[in-house]
N, C-alpha and C. Protein backbone atom coordinates (compact mmCIF):
# COMPACT_ATOMS: atom_id res chain seq x y z
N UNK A 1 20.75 -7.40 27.09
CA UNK A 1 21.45 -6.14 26.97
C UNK A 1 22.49 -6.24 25.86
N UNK A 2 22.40 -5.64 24.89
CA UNK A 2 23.38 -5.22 23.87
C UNK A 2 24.87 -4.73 24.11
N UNK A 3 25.75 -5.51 23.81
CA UNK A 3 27.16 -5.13 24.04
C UNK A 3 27.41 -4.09 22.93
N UNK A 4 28.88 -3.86 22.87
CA UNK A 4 28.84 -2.88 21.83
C UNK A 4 29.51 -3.52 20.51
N UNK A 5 29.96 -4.70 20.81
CA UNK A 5 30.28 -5.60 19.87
C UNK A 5 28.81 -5.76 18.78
N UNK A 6 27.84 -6.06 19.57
CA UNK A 6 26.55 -6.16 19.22
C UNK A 6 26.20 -5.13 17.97
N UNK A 7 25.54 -4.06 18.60
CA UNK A 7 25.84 -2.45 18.23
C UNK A 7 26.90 -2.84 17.05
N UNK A 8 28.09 -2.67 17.29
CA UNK A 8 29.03 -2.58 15.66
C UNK A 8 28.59 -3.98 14.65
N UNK A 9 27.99 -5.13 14.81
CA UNK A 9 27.72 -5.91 14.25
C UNK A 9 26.53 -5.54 13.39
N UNK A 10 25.29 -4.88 14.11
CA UNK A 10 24.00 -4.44 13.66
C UNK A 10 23.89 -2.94 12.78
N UNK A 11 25.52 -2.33 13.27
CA UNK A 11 25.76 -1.09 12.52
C UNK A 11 26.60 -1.32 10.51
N UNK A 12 27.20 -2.60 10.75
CA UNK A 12 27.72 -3.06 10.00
C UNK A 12 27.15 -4.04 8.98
N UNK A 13 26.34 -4.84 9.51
CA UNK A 13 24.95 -5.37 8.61
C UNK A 13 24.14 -4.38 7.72
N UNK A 14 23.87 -3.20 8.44
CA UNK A 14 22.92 -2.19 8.28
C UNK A 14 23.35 -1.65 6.95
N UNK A 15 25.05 -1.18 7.40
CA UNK A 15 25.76 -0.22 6.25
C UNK A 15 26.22 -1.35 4.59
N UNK A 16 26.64 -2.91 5.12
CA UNK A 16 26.24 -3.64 4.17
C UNK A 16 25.16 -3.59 3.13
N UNK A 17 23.89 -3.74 3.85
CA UNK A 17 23.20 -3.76 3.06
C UNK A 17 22.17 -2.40 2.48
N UNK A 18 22.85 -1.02 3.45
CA UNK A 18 22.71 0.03 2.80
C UNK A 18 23.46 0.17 0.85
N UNK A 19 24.68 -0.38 1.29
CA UNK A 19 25.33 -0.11 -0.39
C UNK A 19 24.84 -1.38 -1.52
N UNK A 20 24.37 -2.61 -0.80
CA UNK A 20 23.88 -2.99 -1.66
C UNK A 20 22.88 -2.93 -2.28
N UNK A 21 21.95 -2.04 -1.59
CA UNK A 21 20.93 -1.77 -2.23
C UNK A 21 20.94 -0.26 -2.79
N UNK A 22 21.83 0.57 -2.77
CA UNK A 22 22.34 1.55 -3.88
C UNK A 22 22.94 1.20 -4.95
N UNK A 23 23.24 -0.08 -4.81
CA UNK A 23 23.98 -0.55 -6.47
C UNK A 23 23.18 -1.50 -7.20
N UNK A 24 21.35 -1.87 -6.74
CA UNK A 24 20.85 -2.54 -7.12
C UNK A 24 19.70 -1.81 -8.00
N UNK A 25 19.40 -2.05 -8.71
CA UNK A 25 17.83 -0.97 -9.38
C UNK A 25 16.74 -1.64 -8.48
N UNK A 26 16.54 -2.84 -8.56
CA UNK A 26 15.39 -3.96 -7.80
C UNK A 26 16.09 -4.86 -7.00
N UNK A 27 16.74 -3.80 -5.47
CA UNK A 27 16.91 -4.97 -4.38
C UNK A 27 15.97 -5.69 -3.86
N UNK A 28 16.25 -7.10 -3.15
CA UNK A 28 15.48 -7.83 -2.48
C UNK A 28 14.24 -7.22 -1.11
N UNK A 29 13.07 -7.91 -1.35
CA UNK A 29 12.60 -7.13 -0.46
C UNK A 29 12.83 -7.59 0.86
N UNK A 30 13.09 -8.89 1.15
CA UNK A 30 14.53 -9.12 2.37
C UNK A 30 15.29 -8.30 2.84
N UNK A 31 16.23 -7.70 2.08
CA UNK A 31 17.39 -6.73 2.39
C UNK A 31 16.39 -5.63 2.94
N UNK A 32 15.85 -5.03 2.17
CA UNK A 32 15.32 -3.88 2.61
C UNK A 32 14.02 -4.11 3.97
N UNK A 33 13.52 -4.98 4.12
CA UNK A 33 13.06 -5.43 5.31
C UNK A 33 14.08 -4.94 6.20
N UNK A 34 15.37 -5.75 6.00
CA UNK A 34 15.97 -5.99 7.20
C UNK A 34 16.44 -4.67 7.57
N UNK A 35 17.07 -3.66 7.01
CA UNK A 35 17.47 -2.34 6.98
C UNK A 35 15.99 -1.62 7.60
N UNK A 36 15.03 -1.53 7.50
CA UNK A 36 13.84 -0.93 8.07
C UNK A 36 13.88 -1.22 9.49
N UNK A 37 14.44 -2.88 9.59
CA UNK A 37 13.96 -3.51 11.03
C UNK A 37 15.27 -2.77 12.11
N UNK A 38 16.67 -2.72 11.40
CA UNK A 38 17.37 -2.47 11.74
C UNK A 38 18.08 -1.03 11.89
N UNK A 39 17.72 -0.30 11.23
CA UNK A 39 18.30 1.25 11.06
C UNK A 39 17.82 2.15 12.11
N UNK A 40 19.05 2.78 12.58
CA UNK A 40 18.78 4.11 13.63
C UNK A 40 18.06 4.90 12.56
N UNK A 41 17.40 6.10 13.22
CA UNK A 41 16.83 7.13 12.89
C UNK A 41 17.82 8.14 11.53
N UNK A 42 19.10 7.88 12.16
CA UNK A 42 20.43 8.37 10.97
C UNK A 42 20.46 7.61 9.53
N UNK A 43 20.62 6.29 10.28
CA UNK A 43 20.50 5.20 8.55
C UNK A 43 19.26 5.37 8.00
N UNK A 44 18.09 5.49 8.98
CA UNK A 44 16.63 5.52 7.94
C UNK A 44 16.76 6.90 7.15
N UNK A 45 17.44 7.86 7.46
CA UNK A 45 17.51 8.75 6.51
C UNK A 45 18.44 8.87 5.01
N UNK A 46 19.17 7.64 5.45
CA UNK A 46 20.31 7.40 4.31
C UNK A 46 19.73 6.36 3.30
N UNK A 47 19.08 5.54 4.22
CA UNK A 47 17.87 4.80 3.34
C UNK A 47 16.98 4.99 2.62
N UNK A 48 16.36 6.33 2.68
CA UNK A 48 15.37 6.98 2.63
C UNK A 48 16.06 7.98 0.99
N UNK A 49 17.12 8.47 0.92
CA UNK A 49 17.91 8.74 -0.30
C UNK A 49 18.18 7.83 -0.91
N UNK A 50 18.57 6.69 -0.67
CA UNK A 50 18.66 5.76 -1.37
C UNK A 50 17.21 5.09 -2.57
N UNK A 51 16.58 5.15 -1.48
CA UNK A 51 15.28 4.90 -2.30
C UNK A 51 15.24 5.55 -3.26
N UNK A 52 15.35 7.17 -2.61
CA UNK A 52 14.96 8.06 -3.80
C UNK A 52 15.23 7.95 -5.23
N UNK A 53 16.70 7.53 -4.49
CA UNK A 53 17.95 7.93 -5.71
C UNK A 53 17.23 6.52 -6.77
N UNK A 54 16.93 5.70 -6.28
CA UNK A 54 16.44 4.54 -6.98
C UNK A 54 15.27 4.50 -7.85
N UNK A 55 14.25 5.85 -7.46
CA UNK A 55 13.11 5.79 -7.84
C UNK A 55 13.65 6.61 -8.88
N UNK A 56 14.27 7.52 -8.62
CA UNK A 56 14.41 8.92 -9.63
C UNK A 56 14.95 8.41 -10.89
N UNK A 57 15.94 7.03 -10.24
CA UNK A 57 16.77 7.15 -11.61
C UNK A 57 16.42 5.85 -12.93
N UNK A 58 14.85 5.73 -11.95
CA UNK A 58 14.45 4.55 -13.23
C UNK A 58 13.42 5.13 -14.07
N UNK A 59 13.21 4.61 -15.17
CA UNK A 59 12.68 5.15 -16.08
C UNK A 59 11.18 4.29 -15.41
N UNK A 60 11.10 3.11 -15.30
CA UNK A 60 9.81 2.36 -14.81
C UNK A 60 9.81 2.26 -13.15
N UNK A 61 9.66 3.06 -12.53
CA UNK A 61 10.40 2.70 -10.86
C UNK A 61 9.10 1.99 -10.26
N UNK A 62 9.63 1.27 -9.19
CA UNK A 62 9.00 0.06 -8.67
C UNK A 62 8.11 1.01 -7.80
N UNK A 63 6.64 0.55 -7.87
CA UNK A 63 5.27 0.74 -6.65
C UNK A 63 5.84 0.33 -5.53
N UNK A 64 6.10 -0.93 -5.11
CA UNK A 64 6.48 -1.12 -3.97
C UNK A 64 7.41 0.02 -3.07
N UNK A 65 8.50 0.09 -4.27
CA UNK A 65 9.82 0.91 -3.27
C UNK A 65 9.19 2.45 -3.15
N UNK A 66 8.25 2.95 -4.03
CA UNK A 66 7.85 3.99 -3.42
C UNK A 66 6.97 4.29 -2.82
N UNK A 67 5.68 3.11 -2.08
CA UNK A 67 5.32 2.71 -1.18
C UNK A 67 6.51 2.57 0.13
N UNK A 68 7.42 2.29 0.45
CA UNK A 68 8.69 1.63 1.24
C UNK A 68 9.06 3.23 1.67
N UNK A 69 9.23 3.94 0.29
CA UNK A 69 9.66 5.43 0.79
C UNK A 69 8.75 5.90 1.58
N UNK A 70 7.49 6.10 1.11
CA UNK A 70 6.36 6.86 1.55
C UNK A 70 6.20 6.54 3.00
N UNK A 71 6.05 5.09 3.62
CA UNK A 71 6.02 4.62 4.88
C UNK A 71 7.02 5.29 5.87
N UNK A 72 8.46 5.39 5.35
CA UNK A 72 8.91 6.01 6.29
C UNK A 72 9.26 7.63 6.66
N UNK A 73 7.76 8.37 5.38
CA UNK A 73 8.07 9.95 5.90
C UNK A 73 7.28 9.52 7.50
């Protein structure tokens, strides 16, 4: 059973590695694993812009990450 210590630890990992992978063009596919494994239904949608924002704003954008998007419509 999950405390809520727990909960703020897994909410706080999550939001970590939400901004690091908005400030990355080609984050790890680790990080973003772990954010898939880990995100409420709220973060997968913040994730889910993020991607975007990542795909939109490259001139060569990565197959994978928009594979990654596509999986979680």
């Amino acid at each position: 059973m999950a405390t809520d210590r727990q909960v703020d630890i897994r909410a706080d990992v999550v939001q970590m590695l939400l901004e690091i992978v908005a400030n990355e063009q080609y984050p790890s596919t680790t990080m973003l694993r772990m954010i898939e494994q880990l995100a409420t239904p709220e973060e997968r949608a913040v994730y889910a812009r993020i991607l975007m924002d990542n795909i939109t704003s490259s001139t060569y954008p990565s197959i994978p990450m928009m594979r990654r998007l596509v999986a979680l419509g």
